[in-house]
Protein backbone atom coordinates (compact mmCIF):
# COMPACT_ATOMS: atom_id res chain seq x y z
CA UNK A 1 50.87 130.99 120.63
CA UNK A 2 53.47 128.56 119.13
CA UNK A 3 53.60 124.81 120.31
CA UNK A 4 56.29 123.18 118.92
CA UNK A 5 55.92 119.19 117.87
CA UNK A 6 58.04 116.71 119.87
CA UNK A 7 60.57 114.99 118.61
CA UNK A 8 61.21 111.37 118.58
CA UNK A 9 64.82 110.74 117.97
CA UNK A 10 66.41 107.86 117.04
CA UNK A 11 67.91 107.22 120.65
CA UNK A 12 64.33 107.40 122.01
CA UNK A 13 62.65 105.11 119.35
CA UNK A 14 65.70 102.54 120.54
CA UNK A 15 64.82 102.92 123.87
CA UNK A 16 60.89 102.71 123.56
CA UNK A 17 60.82 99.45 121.16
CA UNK A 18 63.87 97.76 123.22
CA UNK A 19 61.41 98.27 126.35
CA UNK A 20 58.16 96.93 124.43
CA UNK A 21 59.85 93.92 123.29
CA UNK A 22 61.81 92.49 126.38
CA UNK A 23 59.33 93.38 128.80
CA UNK A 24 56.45 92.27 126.66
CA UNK A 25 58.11 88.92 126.38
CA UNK A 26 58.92 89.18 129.78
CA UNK A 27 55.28 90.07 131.30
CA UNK A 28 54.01 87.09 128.85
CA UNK A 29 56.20 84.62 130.17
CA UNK A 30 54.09 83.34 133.44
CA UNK A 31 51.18 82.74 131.59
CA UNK A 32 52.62 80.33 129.24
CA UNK A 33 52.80 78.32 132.46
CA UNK A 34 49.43 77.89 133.01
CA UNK A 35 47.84 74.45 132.94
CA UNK A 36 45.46 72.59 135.66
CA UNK A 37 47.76 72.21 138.54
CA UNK A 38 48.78 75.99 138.15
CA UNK A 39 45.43 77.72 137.80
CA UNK A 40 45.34 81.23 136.56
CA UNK A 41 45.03 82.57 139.76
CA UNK A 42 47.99 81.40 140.52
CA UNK A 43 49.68 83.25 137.78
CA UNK A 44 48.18 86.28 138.59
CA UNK A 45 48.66 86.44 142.04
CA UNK A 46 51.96 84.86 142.42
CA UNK A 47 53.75 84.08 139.59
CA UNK A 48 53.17 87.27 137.54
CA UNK A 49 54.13 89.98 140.42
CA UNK A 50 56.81 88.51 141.05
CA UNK A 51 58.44 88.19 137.30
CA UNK A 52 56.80 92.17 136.99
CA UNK A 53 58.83 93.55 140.21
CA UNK A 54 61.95 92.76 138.60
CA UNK A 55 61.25 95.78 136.36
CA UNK A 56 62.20 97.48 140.03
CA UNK A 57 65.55 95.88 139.53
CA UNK A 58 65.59 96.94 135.84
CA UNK A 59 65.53 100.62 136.28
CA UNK A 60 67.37 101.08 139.68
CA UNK A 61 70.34 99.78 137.67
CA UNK A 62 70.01 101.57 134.43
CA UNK A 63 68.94 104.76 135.72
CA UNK A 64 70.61 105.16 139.50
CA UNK A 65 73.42 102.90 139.58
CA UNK A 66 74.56 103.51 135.93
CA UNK A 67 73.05 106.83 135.44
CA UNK A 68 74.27 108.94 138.06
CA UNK A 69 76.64 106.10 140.25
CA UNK A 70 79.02 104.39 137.95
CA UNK A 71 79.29 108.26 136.28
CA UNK A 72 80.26 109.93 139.41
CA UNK A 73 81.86 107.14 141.52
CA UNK A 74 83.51 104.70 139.40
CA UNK A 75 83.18 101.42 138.23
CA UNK A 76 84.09 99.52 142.05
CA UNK A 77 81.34 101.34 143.40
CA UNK A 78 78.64 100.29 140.69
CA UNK A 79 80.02 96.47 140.92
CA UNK A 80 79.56 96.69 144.64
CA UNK A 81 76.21 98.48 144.82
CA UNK A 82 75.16 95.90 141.90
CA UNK A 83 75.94 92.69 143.68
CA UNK A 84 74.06 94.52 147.18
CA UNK A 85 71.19 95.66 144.45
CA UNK A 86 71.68 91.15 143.61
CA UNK A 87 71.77 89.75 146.65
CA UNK A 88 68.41 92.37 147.86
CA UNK A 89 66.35 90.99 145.27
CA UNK A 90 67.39 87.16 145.59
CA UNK A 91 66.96 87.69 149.78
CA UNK A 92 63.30 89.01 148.82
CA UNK A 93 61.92 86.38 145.84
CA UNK A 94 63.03 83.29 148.43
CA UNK A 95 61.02 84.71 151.04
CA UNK A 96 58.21 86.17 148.85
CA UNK A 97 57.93 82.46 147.44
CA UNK A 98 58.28 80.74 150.50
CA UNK A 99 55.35 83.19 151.63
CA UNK A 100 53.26 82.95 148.93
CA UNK A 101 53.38 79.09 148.09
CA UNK A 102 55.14 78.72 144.99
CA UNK A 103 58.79 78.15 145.84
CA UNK A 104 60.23 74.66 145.42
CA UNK A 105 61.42 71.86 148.47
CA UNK A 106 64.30 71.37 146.47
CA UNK A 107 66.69 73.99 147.35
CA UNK A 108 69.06 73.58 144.38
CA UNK A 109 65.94 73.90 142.44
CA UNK A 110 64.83 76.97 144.11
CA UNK A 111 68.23 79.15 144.49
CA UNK A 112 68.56 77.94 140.29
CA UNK A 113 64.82 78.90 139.89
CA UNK A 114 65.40 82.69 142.01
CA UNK A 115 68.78 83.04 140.30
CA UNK A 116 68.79 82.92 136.74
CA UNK A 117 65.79 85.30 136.23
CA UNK A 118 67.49 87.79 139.03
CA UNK A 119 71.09 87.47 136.50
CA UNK A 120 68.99 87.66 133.27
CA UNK A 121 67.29 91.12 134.15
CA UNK A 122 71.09 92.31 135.63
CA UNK A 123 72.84 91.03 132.89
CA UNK A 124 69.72 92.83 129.98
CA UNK A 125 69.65 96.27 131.73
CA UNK A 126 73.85 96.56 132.34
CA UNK A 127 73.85 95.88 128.80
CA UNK A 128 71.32 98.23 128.23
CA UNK A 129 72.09 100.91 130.32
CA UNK A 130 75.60 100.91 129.21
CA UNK A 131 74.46 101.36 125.62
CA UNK A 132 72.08 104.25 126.28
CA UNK A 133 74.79 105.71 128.64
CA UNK A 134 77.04 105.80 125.91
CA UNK A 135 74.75 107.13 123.42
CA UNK A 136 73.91 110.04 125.55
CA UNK A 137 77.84 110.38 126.22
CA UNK A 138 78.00 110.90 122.25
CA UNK A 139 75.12 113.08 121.37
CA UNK A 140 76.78 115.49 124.34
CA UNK A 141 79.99 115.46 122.91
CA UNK A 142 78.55 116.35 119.18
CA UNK A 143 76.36 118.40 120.95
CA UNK A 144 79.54 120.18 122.64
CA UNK A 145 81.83 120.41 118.97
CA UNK A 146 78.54 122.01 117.37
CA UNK A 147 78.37 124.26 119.65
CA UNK A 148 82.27 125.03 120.10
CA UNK A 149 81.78 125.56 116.74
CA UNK A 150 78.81 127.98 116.51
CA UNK A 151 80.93 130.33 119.01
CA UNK A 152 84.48 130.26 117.29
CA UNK A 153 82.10 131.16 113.90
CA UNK A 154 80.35 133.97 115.66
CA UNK A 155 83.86 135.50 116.72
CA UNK A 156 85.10 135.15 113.41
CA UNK A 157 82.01 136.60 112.05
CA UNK A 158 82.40 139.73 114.44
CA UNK A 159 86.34 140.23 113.01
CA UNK A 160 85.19 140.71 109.78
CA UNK A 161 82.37 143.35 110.11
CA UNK A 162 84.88 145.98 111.83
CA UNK A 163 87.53 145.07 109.25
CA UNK A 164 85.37 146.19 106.14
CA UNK A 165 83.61 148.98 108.02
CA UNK A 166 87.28 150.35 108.80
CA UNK A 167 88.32 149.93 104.66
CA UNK A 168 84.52 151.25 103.63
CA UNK A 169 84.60 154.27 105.94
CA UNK A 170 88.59 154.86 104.61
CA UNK A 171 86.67 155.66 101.21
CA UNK A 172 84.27 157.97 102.61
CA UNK A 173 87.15 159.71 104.08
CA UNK A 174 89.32 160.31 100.85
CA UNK A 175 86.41 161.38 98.71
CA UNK A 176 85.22 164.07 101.71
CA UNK A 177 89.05 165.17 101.55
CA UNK A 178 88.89 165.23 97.44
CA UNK A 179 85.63 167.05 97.79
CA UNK A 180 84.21 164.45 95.10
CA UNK A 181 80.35 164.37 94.25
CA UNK A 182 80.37 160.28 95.07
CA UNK A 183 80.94 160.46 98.77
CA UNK A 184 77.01 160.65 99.03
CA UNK A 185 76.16 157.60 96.32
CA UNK A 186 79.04 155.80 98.39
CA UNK A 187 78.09 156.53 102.04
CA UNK A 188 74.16 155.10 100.68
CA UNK A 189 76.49 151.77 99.28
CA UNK A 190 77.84 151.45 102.76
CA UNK A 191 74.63 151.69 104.68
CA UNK A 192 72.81 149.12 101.82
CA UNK A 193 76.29 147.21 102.81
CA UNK A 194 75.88 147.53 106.73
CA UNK A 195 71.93 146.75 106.43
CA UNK A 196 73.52 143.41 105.09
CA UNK A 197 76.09 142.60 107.77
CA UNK A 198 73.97 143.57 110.73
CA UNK A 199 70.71 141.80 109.83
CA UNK A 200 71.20 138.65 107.15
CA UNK A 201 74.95 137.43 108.65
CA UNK A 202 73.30 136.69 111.76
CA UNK A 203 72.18 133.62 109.62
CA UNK A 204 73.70 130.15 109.55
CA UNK A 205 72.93 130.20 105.58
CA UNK A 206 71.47 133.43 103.30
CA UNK A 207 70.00 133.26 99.98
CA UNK A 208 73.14 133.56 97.46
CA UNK A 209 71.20 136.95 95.70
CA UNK A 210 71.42 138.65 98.56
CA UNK A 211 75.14 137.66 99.07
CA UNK A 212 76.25 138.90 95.60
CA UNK A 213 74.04 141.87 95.51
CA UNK A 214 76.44 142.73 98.81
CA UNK A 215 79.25 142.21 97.06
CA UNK A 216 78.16 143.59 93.88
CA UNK A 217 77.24 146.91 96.04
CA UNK A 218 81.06 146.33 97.20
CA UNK A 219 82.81 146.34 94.13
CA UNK A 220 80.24 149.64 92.65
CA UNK A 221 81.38 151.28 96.23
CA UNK A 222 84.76 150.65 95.33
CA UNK A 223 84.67 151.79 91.33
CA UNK A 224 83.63 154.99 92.84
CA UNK A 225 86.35 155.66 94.94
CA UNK A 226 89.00 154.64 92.84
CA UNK A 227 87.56 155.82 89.38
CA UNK A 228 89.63 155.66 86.48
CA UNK A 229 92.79 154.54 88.33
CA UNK A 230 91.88 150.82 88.79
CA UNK A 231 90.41 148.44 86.39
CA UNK A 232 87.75 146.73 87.64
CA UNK A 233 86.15 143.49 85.93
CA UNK A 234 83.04 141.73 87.54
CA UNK A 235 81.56 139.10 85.78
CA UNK A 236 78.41 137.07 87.15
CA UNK A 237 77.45 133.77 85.06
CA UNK A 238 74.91 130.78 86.26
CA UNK A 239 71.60 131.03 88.04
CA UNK A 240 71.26 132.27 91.36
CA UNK A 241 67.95 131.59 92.50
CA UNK A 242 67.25 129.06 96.13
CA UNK A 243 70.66 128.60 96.57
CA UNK A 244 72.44 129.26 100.31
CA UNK A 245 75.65 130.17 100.78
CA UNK A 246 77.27 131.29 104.20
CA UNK A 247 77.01 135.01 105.00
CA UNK A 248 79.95 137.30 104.49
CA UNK A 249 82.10 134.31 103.09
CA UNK A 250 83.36 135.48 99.54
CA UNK A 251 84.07 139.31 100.20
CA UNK A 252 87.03 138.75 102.04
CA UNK A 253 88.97 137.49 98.68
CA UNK A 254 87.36 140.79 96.75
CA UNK A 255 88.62 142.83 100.00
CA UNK A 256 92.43 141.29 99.89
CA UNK A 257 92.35 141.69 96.06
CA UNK A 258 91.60 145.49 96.96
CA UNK A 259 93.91 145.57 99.27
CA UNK A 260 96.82 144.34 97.25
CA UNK A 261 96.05 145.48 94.23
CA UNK A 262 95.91 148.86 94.52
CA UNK A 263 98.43 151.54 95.81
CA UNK A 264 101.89 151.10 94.98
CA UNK A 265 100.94 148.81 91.70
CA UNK A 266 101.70 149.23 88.09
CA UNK A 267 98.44 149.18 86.48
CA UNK A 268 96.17 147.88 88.85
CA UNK A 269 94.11 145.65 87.51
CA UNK A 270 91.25 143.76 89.58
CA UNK A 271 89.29 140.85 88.17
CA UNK A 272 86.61 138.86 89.55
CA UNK A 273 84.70 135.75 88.07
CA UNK A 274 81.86 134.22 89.63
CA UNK A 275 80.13 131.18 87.75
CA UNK A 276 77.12 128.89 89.39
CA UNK A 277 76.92 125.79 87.80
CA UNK A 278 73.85 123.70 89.37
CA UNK A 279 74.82 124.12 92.96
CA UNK A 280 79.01 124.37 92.48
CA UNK A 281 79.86 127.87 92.62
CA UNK A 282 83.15 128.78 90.92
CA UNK A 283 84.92 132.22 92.43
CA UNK A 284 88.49 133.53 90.79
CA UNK A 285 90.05 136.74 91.97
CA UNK A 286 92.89 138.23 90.50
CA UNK A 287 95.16 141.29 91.24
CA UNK A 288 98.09 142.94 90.29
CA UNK A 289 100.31 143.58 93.24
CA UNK A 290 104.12 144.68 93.52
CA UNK A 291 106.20 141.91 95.20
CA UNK A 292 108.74 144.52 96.02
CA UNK A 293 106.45 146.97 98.21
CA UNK A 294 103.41 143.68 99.16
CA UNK A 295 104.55 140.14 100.85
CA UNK A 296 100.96 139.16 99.56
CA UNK A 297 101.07 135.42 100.99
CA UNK A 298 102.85 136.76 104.84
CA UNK A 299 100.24 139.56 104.74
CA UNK A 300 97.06 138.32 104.18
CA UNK A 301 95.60 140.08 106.77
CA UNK A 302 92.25 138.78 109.38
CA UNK A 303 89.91 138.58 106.25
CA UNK A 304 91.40 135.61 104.31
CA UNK A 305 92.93 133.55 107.86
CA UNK A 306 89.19 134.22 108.97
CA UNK A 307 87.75 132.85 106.17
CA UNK A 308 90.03 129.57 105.77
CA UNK A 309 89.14 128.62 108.78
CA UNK A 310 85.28 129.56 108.18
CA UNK A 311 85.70 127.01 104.83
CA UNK A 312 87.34 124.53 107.30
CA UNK A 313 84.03 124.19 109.79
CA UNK A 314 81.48 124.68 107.39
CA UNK A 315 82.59 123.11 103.85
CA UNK A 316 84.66 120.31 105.63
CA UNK A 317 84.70 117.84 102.39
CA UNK A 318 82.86 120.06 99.55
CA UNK A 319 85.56 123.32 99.49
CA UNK A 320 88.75 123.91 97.78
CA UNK A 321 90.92 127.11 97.96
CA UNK A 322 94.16 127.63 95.44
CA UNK A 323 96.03 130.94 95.93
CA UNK A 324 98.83 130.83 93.66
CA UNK A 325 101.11 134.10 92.89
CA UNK A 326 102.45 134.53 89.26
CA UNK A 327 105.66 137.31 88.87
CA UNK A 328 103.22 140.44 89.72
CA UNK A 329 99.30 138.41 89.42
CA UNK A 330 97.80 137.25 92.91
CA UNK A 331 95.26 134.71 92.18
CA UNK A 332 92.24 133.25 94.10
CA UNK A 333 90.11 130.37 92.95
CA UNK A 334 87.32 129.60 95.54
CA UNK A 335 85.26 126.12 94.72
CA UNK A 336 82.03 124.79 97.09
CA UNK A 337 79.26 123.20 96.90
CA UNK A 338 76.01 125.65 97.37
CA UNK A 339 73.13 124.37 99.69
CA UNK A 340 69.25 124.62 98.59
């Protein structure tokens, strides 16, 4: 069986020390008052309860009135239940002093006395409820974005799987119609290839190997199909090993180079350059493409919108993306920063 540690957060390390330290000084405070006169009986019987039952006050403020009232019912109602919560508590010390012995003849003296330890609890646990209130109000709303997040990259992982099953499978078809001895070597790329999209891009992050021996299987699936009528150029420079990289992020730009650079093109031509360099990994990807039968830039297709926005949640500050176009060259030049 697993047990998982708990986890102190920063919030909760706040709270616990902030709780320590005023109501240590707090608790202490009555027994500095001891002398002669005021034996310490008296300070444990009488002064000390009473100074200790303001914690009462403490946490029906923090954790009812601004917890759950002031949250659901406004800020009148909190003001009014506070000055009730006030006025409860100043009602009670007069008459628990009065009972007890320890309250004052003067009456200025006592309401002054009663008063200003009531408003110095009220005024500590507004302050520190409000803090913690907002605190919590922030972690929930990160909490919210993350996970806002997490879904909108799950759908966009789940457009791109049917999109390259729908080009891979497209293959196997035209090499069953030629009748061509690869169909078999390429239908055992695609299921390598499927292996790969079904069980490692469930992952936030997969080893970078594993990512470019996908696409590597990619680009061998395609030399197959298209043989001698596309030239194909892979080249693979920089060390690869404990480096992460977000699953099924780079094949899109292979798959629209593919899909715009072959067909109704003058000597396709298909070139892609990977270099790692520490953990900055360098991507180009070039095609030839026909501007007169392929709007390359209005017909990009799901894989590279997917993927710019994919770049935008996870590689907020450490991406850059150029596409430029050149009379018949499409060019891609993907830059991040790899994580260990």
């Amino acid at each position: 069986m697993n047990y998982s540690k708990p986890v102190v957060t920063t919030t909760l390390l706040f709270k616990i020390l902030f709780l320590m330290v005023f109501w240590g000084m707090w608790l202490v405070f009555p027994f500095l008052m001891f002398s002669e006169k005021n034996g310490m009986q008296w300070v444990l019987y009488k002064a000390f309860p009473i100074n200790a039952s303001l914690i009462i006050l403490f946490f029906i403020n923090t954790e009812i009135l601004i917890g759950k009232l002031l949250v659901k019912k406004g800020i009148a109602y909190y003001v009014m239940s506070l000055l009730t919560l006030i006025v409860i508590f100043f009602i009670s010390h007069v008459f628990i002093k009065r009972l007890v012995g320890i309250g004052s003849n003067e009456l200025e003296k006592e309401i002054m006395r009663t008063f200003f330890p009531i408003m110095t609890v009220t005024a500590v646990s507004t302050g520190y409820g409000l803090v913690t209130y907002l605190i919590k109000q922030q972690k929930l709303n990160e909490e919210e974005n993350q996970q806002r997040k997490q879904s909108e990259l799950a759908f966009l992982r789940s457009q791109i799987s049917p999109h390259f099953i729908f080009n891979a499978l497209n293959s196997i078809v035209y090499l069953i119609r030629t009748k061509s001895p690869n169909a078999e070597d390429v239908t055992i790329k695609l299921s390598e290839i499927m292996q790969h999209m079904l069980y490692n891009s469930r992952d936030k992050m997969v080893m970078l190997d594993k990512e470019l021996n996908y696409l590597d299987n990619y680009i061998e699936l395609q030399k197959i199909r298209f043989g001698e009528d596309v030239v194909i150029e892979y080249t693979l420079n920089g060390d690869t090993n404990m480096k992460l990289i977000e699953p099924m992020l780079i094949i899109p730009f292979v798959e629209n180079a593919f899909k715009h650079g072959t067909g109704a093109v003058l000597k396709p031509f298909i070139d892609v350059k990977i270099k790692i360099d520490g953990f900055d990994f360098t991507m180009l990807v070039r095609n030839k493409f026909n501007p007169e039968e392929d709007n390359v830039s209005g017909n990009s297709g799901i894989g590279l919108e997917n993927v710019r926005r994919r770049l935008e949640i996870l590689y907020p500050e450490t991406h850059s993306l150029e596409i430029t176009t050149n009379e018949d060259w499409y060019q891609t030049t993907l830059k991040l920063k790899l994580h260990q």
